[in-house]
Protein backbone atom coordinates (compact mmCIF):
# COMPACT_ATOMS: atom_id res chain seq x y z
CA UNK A 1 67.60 94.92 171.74
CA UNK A 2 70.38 97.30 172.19
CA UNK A 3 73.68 95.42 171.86
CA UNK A 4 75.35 92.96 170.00
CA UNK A 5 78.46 90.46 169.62
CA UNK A 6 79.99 88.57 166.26
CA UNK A 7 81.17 85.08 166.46
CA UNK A 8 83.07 83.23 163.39
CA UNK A 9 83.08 79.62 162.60
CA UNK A 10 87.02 78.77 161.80
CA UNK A 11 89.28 75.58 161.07
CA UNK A 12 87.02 73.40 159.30
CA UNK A 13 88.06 71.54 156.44
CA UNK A 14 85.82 71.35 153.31
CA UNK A 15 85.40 68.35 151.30
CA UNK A 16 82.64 66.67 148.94
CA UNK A 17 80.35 63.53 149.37
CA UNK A 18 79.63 61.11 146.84
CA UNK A 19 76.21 62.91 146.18
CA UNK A 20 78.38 66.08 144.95
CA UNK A 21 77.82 68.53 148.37
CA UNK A 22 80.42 70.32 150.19
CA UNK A 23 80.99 69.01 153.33
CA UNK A 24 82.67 70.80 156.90
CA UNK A 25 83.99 68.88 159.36
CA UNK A 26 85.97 70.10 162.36
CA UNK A 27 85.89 73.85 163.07
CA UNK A 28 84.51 75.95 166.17
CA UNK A 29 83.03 79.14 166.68
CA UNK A 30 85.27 82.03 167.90
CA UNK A 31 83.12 83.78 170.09
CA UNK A 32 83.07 88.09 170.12
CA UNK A 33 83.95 88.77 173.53
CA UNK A 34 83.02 92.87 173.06
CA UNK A 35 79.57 93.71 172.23
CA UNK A 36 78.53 96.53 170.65
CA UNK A 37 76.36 98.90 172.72
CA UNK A 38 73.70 101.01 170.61
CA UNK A 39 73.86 103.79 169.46
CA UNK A 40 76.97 102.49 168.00
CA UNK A 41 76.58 100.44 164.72
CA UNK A 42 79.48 99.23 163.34
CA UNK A 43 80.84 95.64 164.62
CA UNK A 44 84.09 93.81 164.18
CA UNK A 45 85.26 89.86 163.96
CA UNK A 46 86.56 88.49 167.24
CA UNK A 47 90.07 89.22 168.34
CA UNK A 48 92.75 87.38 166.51
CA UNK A 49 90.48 86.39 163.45
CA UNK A 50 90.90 87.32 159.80
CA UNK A 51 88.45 87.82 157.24
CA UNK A 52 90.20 84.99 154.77
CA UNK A 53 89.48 82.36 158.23
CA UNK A 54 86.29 82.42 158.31
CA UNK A 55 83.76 79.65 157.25
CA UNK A 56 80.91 80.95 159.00
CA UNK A 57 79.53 83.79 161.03
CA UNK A 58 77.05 84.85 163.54
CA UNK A 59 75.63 87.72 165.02
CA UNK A 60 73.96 87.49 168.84
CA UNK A 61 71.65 90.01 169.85
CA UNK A 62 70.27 90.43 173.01
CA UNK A 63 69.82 93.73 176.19
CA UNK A 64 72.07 94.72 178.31
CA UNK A 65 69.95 93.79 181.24
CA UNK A 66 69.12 90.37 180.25
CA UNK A 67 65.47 90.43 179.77
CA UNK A 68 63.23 90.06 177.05
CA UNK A 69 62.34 92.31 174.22
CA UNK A 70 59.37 94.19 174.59
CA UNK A 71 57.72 96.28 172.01
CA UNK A 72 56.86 95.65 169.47
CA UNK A 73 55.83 92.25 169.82
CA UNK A 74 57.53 91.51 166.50
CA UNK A 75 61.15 93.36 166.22
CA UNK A 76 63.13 93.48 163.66
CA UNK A 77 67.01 93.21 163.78
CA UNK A 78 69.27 93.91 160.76
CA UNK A 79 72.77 92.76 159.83
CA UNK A 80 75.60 93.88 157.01
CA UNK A 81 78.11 92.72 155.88
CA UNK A 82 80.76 92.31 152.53
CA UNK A 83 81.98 89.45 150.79
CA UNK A 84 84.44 89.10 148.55
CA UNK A 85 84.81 85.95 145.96
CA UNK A 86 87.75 84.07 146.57
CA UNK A 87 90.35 82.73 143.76
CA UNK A 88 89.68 78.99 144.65
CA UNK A 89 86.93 76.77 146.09
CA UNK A 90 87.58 75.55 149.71
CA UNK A 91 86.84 72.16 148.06
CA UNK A 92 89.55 72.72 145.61
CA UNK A 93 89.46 74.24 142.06
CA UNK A 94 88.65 78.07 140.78
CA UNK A 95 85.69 79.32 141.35
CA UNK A 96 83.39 78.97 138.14
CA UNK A 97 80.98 81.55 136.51
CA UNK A 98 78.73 81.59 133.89
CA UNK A 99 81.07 81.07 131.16
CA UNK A 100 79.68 78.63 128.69
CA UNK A 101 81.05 75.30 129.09
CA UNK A 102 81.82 75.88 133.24
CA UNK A 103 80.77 72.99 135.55
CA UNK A 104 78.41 74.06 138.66
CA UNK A 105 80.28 74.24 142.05
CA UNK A 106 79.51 71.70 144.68
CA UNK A 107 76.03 71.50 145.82
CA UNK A 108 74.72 73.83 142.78
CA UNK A 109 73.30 73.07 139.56
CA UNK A 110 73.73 76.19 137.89
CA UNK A 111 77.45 77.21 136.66
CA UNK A 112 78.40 80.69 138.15
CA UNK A 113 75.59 80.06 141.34
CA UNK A 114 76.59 80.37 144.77
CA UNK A 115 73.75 79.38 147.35
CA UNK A 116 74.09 81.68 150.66
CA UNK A 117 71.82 80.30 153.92
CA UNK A 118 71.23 82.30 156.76
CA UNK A 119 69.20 80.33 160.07
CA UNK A 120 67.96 82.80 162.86
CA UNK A 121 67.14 81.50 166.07
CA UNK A 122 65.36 83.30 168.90
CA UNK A 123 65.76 82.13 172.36
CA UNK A 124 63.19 83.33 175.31
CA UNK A 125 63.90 84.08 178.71
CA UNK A 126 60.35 81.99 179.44
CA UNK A 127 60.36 78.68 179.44
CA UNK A 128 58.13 75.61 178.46
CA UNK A 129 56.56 72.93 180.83
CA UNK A 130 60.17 71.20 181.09
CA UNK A 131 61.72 74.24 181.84
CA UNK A 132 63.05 74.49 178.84
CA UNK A 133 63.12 78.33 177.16
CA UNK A 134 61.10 78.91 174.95
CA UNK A 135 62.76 78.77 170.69
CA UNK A 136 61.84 79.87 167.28
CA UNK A 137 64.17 79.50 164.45
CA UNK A 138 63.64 80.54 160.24
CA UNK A 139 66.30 80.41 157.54
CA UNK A 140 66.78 81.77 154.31
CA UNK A 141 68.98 81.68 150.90
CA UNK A 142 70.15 84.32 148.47
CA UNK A 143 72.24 83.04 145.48
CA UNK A 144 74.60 84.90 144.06
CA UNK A 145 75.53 84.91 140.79
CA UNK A 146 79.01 84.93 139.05
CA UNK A 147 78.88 86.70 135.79
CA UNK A 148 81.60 86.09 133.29
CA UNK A 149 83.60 89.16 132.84
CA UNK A 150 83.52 89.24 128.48
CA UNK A 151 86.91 89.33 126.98
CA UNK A 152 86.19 91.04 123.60
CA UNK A 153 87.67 93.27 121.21
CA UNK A 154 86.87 94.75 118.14
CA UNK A 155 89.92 95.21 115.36
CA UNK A 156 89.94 97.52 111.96
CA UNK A 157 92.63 97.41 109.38
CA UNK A 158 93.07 100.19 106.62
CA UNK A 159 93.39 101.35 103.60
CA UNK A 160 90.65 98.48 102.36
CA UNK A 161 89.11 97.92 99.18
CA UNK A 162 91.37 100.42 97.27
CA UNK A 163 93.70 100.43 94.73
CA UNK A 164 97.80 100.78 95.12
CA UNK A 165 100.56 101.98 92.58
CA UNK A 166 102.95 99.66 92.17
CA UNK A 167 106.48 99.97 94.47
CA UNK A 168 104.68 103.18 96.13
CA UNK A 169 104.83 103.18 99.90
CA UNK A 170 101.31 103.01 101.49
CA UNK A 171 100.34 103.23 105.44
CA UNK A 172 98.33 100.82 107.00
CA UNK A 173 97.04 101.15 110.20
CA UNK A 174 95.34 98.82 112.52
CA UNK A 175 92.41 99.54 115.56
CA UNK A 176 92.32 97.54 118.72
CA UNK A 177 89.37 98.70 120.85
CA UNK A 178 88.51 96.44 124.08
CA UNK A 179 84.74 96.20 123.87
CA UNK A 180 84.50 93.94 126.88
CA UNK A 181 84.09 94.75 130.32
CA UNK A 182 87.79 93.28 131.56
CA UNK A 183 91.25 94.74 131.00
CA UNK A 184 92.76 93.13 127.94
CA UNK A 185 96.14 92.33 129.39
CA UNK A 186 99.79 91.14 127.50
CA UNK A 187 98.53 91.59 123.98
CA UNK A 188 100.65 90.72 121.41
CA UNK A 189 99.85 91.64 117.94
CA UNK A 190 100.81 89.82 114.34
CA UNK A 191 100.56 91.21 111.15
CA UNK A 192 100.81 88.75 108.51
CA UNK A 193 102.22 89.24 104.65
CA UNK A 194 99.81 87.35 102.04
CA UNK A 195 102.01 85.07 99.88
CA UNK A 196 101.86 83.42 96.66
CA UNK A 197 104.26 80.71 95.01
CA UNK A 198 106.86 83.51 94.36
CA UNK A 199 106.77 84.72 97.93
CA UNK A 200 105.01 87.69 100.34
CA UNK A 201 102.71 89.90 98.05
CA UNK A 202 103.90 92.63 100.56
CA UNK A 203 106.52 93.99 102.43
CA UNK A 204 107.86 96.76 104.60
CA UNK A 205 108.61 100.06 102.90
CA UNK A 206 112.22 101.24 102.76
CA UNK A 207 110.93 103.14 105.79
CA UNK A 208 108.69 101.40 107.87
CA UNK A 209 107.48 104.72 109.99
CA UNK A 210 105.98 102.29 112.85
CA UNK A 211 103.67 104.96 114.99
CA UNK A 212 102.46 104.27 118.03
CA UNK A 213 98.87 105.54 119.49
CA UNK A 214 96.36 105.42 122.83
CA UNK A 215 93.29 106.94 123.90
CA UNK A 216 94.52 105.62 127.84
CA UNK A 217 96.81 106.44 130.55
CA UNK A 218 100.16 104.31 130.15
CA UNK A 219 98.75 101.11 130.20
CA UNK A 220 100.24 100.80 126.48
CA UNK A 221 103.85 102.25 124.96
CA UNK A 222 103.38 104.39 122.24
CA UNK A 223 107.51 105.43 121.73
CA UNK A 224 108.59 102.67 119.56
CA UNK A 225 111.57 102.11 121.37
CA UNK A 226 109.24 100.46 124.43
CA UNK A 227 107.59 98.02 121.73
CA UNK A 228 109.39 95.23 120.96
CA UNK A 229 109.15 94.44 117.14
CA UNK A 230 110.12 90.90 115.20
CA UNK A 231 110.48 91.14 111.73
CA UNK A 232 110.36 88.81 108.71
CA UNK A 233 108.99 87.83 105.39
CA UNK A 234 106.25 86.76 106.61
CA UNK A 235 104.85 89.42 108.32
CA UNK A 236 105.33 91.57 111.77
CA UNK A 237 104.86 90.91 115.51
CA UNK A 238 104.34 93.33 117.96
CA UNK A 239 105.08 92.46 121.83
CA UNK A 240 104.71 95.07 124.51
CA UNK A 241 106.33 95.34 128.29
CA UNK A 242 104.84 92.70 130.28
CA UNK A 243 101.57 94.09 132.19
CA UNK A 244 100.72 95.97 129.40
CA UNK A 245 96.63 96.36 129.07
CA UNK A 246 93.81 97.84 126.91
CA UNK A 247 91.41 99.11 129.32
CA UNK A 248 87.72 98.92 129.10
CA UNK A 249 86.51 101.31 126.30
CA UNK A 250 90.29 102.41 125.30
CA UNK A 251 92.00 102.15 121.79
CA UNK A 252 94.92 101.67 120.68
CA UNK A 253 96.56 102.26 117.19
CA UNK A 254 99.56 100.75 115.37
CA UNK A 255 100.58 102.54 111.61
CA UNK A 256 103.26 101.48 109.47
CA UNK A 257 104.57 101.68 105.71
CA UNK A 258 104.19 98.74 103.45
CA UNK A 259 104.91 98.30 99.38
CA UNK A 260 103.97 95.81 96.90
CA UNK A 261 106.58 93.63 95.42
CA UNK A 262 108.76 94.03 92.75
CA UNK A 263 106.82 92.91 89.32
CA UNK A 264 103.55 92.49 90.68
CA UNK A 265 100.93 92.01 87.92
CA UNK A 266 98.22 95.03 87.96
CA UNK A 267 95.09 93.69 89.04
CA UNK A 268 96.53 91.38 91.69
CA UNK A 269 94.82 91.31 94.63
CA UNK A 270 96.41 90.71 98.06
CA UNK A 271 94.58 90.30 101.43
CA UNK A 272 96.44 91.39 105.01
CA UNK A 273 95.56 90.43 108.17
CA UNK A 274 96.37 91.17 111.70
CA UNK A 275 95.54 89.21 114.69
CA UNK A 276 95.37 90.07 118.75
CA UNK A 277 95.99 87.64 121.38
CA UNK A 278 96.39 88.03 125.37
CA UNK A 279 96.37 86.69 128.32
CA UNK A 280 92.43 85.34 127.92
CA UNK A 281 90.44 83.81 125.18
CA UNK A 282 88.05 85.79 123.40
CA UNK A 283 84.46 85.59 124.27
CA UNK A 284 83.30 88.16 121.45
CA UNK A 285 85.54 89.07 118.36
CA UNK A 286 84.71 91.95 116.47
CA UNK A 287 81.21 92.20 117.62
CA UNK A 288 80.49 88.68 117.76
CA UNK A 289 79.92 85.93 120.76
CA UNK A 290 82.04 83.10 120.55
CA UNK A 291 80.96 79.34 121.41
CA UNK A 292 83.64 78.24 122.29
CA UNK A 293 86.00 81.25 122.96
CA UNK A 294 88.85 81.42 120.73
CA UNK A 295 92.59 82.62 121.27
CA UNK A 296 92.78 85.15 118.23
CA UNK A 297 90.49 87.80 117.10
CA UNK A 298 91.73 90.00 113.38
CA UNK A 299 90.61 91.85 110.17
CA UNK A 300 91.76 91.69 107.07
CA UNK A 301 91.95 94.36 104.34
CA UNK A 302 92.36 93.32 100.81
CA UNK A 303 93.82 96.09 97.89
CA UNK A 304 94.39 95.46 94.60
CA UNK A 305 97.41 96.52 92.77
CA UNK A 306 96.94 99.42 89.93
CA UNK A 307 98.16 99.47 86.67
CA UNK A 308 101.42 101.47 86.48
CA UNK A 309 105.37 100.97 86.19
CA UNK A 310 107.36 100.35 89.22
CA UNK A 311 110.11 102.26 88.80
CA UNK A 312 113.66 102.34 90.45
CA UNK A 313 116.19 104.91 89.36
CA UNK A 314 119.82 103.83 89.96
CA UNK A 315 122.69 106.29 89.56
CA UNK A 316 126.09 105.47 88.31
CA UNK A 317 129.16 107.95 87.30
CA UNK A 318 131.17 107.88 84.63
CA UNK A 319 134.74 108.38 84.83
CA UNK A 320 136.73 110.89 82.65
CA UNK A 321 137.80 109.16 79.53
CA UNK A 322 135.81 106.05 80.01
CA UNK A 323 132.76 104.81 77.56
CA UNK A 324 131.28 102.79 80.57
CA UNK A 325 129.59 102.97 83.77
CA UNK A 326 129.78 101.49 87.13
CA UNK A 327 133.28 100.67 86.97
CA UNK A 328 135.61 100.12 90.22
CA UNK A 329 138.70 101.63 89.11
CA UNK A 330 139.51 104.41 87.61
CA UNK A 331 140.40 103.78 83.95
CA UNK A 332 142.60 106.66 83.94
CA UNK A 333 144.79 104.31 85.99
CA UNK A 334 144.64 101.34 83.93
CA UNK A 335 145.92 102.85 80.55
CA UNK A 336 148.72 105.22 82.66
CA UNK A 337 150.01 102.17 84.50
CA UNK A 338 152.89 101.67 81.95
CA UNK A 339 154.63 105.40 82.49
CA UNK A 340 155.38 103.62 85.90
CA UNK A 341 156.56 100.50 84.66
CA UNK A 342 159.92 101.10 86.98
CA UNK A 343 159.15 101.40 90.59
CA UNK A 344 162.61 103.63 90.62
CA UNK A 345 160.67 106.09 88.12
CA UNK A 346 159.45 109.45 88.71
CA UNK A 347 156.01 111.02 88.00
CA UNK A 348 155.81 115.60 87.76
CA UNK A 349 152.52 116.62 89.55
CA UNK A 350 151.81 120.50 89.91
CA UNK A 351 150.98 122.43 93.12
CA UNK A 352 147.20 122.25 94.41
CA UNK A 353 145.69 125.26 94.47
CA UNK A 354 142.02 123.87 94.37
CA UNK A 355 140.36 125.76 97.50
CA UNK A 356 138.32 122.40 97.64
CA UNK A 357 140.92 120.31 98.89
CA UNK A 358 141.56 117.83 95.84
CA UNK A 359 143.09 114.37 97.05
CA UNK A 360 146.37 113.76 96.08
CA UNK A 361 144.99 110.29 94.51
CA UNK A 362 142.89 112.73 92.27
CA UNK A 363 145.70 114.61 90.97
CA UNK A 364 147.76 111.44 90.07
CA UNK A 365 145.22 110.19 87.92
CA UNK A 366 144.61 113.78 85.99
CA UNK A 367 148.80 113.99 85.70
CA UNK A 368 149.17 110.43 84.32
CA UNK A 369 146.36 110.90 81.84
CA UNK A 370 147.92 114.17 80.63
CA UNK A 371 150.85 112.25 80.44
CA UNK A 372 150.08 110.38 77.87
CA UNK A 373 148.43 113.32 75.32
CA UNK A 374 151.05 115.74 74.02
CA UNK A 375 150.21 119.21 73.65
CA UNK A 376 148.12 120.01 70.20
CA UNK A 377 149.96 120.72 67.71
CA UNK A 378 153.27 119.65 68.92
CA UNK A 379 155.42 116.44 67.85
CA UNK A 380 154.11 113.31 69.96
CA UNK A 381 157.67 111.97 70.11
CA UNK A 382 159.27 115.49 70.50
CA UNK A 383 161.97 115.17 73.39
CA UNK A 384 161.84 118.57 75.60
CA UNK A 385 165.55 120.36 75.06
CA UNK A 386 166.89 122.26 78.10
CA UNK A 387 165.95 125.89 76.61
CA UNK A 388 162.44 124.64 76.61
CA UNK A 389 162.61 123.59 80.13
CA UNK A 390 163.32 127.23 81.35
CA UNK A 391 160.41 128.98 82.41
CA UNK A 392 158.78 131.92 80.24
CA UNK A 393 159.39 135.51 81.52
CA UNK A 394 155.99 136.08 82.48
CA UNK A 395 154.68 132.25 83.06
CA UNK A 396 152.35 132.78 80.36
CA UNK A 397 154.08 133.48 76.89
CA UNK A 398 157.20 131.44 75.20
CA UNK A 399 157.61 128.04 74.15
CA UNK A 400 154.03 126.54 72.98
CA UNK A 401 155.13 123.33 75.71
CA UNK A 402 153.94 123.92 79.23
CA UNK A 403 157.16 123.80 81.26
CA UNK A 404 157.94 123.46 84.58
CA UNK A 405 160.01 126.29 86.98
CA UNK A 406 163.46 125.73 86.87
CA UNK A 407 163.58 125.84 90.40
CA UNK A 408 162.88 122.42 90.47
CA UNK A 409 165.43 120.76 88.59
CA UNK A 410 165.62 117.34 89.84
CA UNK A 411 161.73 116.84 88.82
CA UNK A 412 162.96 118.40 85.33
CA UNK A 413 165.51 115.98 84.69
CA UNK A 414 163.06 113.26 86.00
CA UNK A 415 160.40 114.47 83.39
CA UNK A 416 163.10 114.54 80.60
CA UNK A 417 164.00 111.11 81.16
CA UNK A 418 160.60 109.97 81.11
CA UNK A 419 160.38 111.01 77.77
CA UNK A 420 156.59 112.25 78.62
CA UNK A 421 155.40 116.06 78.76
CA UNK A 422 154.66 115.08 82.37
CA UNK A 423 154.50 118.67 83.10
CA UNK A 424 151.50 119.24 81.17
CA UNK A 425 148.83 118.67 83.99
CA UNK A 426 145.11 119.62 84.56
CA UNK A 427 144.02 121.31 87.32
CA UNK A 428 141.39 119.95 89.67
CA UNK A 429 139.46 123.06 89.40
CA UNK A 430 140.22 123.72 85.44
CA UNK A 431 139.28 120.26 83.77
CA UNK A 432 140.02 120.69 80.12
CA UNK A 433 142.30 123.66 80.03
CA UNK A 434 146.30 123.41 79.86
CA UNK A 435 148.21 125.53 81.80
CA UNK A 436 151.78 126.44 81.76
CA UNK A 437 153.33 126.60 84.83
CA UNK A 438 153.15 129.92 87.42
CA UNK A 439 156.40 131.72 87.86
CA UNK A 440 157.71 130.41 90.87
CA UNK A 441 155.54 127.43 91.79
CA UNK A 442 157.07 124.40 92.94
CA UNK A 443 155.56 121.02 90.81
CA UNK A 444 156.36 117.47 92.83
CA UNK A 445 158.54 114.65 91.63
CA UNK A 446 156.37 111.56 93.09
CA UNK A 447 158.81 108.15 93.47
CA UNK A 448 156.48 105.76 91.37
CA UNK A 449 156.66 103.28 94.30
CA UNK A 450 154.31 105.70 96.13
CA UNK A 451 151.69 105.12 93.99
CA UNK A 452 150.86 102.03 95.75
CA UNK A 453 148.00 102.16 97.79
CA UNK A 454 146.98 105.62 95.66
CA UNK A 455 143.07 105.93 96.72
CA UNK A 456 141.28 104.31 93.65
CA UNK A 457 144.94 103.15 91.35
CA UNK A 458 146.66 100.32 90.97
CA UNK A 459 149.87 99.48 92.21
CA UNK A 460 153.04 100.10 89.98
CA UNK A 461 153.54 96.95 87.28
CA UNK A 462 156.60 95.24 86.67
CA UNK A 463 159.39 97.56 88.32
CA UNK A 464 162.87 96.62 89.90
């Protein structure tokens, strides 16, 4: 034998008989018009066919001059080739393996089998009595077997079995390693909160820190920003870009920050789980075969809570002159609100020379408070006379009242009318110490009605 041609069976339509077996009907062979001459080897399909038509096949082997064979008496001829398990039966419905609880395909008993026969037929160039030639024909099967591809994973959660301070951030972080032999594709991921009548046991920490890690390629995000995470009081749920896979043998690793709830008793115990589901049921989970498979696979870590004080430190000011904290407004404003009592009045502030850059809303509350306490020693209801208005020589020696310059005599007479030593002001830099004016320095006369909208006092009562 030294050549050979390929024919392939196409067109037939498959069904099944009442007894359960595939049937074909219609079809023909496509016959290989090209043999293949040895030494050559490798054939093809005939022209025009594709390897997803094809029902059937056949090889035909003969010389190129016609005749017999001749030695050996008994020749052997060998053919290859590849197939390739398709999505679907021809008969209709996927193709089952040996997962437990699959029904056998048509004609086979055993799920996952699929029967192969081959018939070989040799035809003689002698012929019989009749003048028929002379025939032989054998056949064969080989079953293959479909193995189910086992979905499994094996998940770890930590810190477990310790002990946790009260209102102290802890990390835990959860393992996802695919111990099966098939991609473990579109997980999504839940972490759930244990409750009790009061509500979750847990919660996130102030800063969650989610981290990201993977022993792969890309097949998994690890920035954050890629994974898409739902939030809530129940727990956490972690959905990745879809197409997203564990590979065989790969890990992947999710930490965040968690801290026990406000109050909880010491000793309490509370238990966390996380679960893992994807795109296919779980044959094995955590080591162990499933019968039926099931849709989640977790762990759980349980911690108990230590006995020590939560503790949370708030911070509150207190204002100048006030016995309390946490208040709004500054009372500075509320007990200085009458010296405006007349939107048409006048308030004397002095010059800023803070380097910090004191708001002017500052300084109005320091001048009205200073306002209302008259310089020690000196007669509460003492009415400032023109001589004491002038300015001392040397800005710091003569009268014992702080006065203002005499440059600005408009603010004087507004201060003099006010009946207040509203020239006796604290610097924003020099809280506690009374100056006397600097020779030369220009103090303000501020309208009263521009105290409203002040940043932090009140707007001007009563007034005309």
């Amino acid at each position: 034998m030294n050549q050979v041609t390929v024919d392939a069976y196409v067109g037939g339509t498959w069904s099944v008989n009442g007894a359960g077996d595939p049937v074909l009907t219609g079809g023909h062979w496509e016959l290989g018009t090209v043999p293949v001459v040895a030494p050559a080897t490798t054939v093809a399909l005939p022209a025009g066919v594709t390897a997803d038509q094809v029902q059937g096949i056949r090889f035909d082997f003969s010389r190129t001059d016609g005749a017999n064979w001749e030695n050996p008496a008994t020749p052997t001829q060998t053919a290859k080739f590849t197939v390739t398990r398709r999505d679907t039966l021809r008969t209709g419905g996927p193709v089952p393996s040996d997962l437990a609880g699959s029904v056998p395909a048509p004609g086979e008993t055993v799920a996952g089998d699929a029967t192969n026969t081959v018939t070989a037929t040799a035809t003689s160039s002698d012929v019989d009595g009749d003048g028929n030639p002379l025939t032989g024909s054998d056949d064969a099967d080989a079953v293959i077997h479909y193995r189910h591809a086992n979905n499994a994973v094996t998940v770890t959660k930590t810190p477990d079995g310790q002990t946790k301070s009260p209102g102290s951030p802890f990390p835990y972080t959860m393992t996802f390693v695919n111990s099966g032999n098939v991609d473990i594709v579109d997980p999504v991921i839940t972490d759930d909160f244990p409750t009790d009548a009061s509500g979750p046991l847990i919660e996130l920490a102030p800063d969650p820190g989610f981290a990201f890690a993977f022993t792969g390629d890309d097949e998994m995000p690890t920035d954050s920003s890629d994974v898409t995470i739902t939030e809530s009081g129940s727990g956490i749920t972690f959905a990745f870009p879809a197409g997203s896979s564990i590979p065989v043998g790969d890990t992947y690793t999710i930490t965040f920050n968690a801290v026990t709830r406000d109050g909880l008793a010491a000793g309490t115990a509370f238990t966390n789980s996380v679960d893992i589901t994807a795109d296919r049921l779980w044959d094995t989970c955590n080591g162990t075969a499933e019968d039926p498979a099931v849709p989640q696979c977790g762990a759980a870590a349980t911690n108990t809570v230590i006995s020590a004080g939560a503790v949370k430190v708030t911070k509150q000011v207190q204002a100048e002159g006030s016995d309390e904290l946490g208040v709004d407004i500054d009372p500075l404003w509320a007990r200085s609100a009458p010296l405006c009592a007349s939107r048409r009045g006048r308030l004397l502030l002095p010059p800023v020379h803070s380097d910090r850059g004191a708001r002017r809303g500052h300084h109005v509350a320091l001048a009205l408070r200073q306002q209302r306490q008259p310089a020690p020693g000196s007669d509460p209801g003492h009415r400032p006379t023109a001589r004491a208005r002038r300015p001392a020589r040397h800005g710091t020696a003569g009268a014992r009242q702080p006065v203002a310059p005499a440059a600005d005599r408009a603010a004087s007479d507004a201060r003099e009318r006010s009946g207040r030593h509203a020239h006796r002001v604290l610097h924003d830099r020099d809280v506690g110490v009374v100056r006397r004016p600097i020779r030369g320095e220009r103090w303000t006369a501020l309208p009263c009605a521009e105290l409203d909208g002040v940043a932090g006092g009140p707007a001007a009562s009563g007034g005309s």
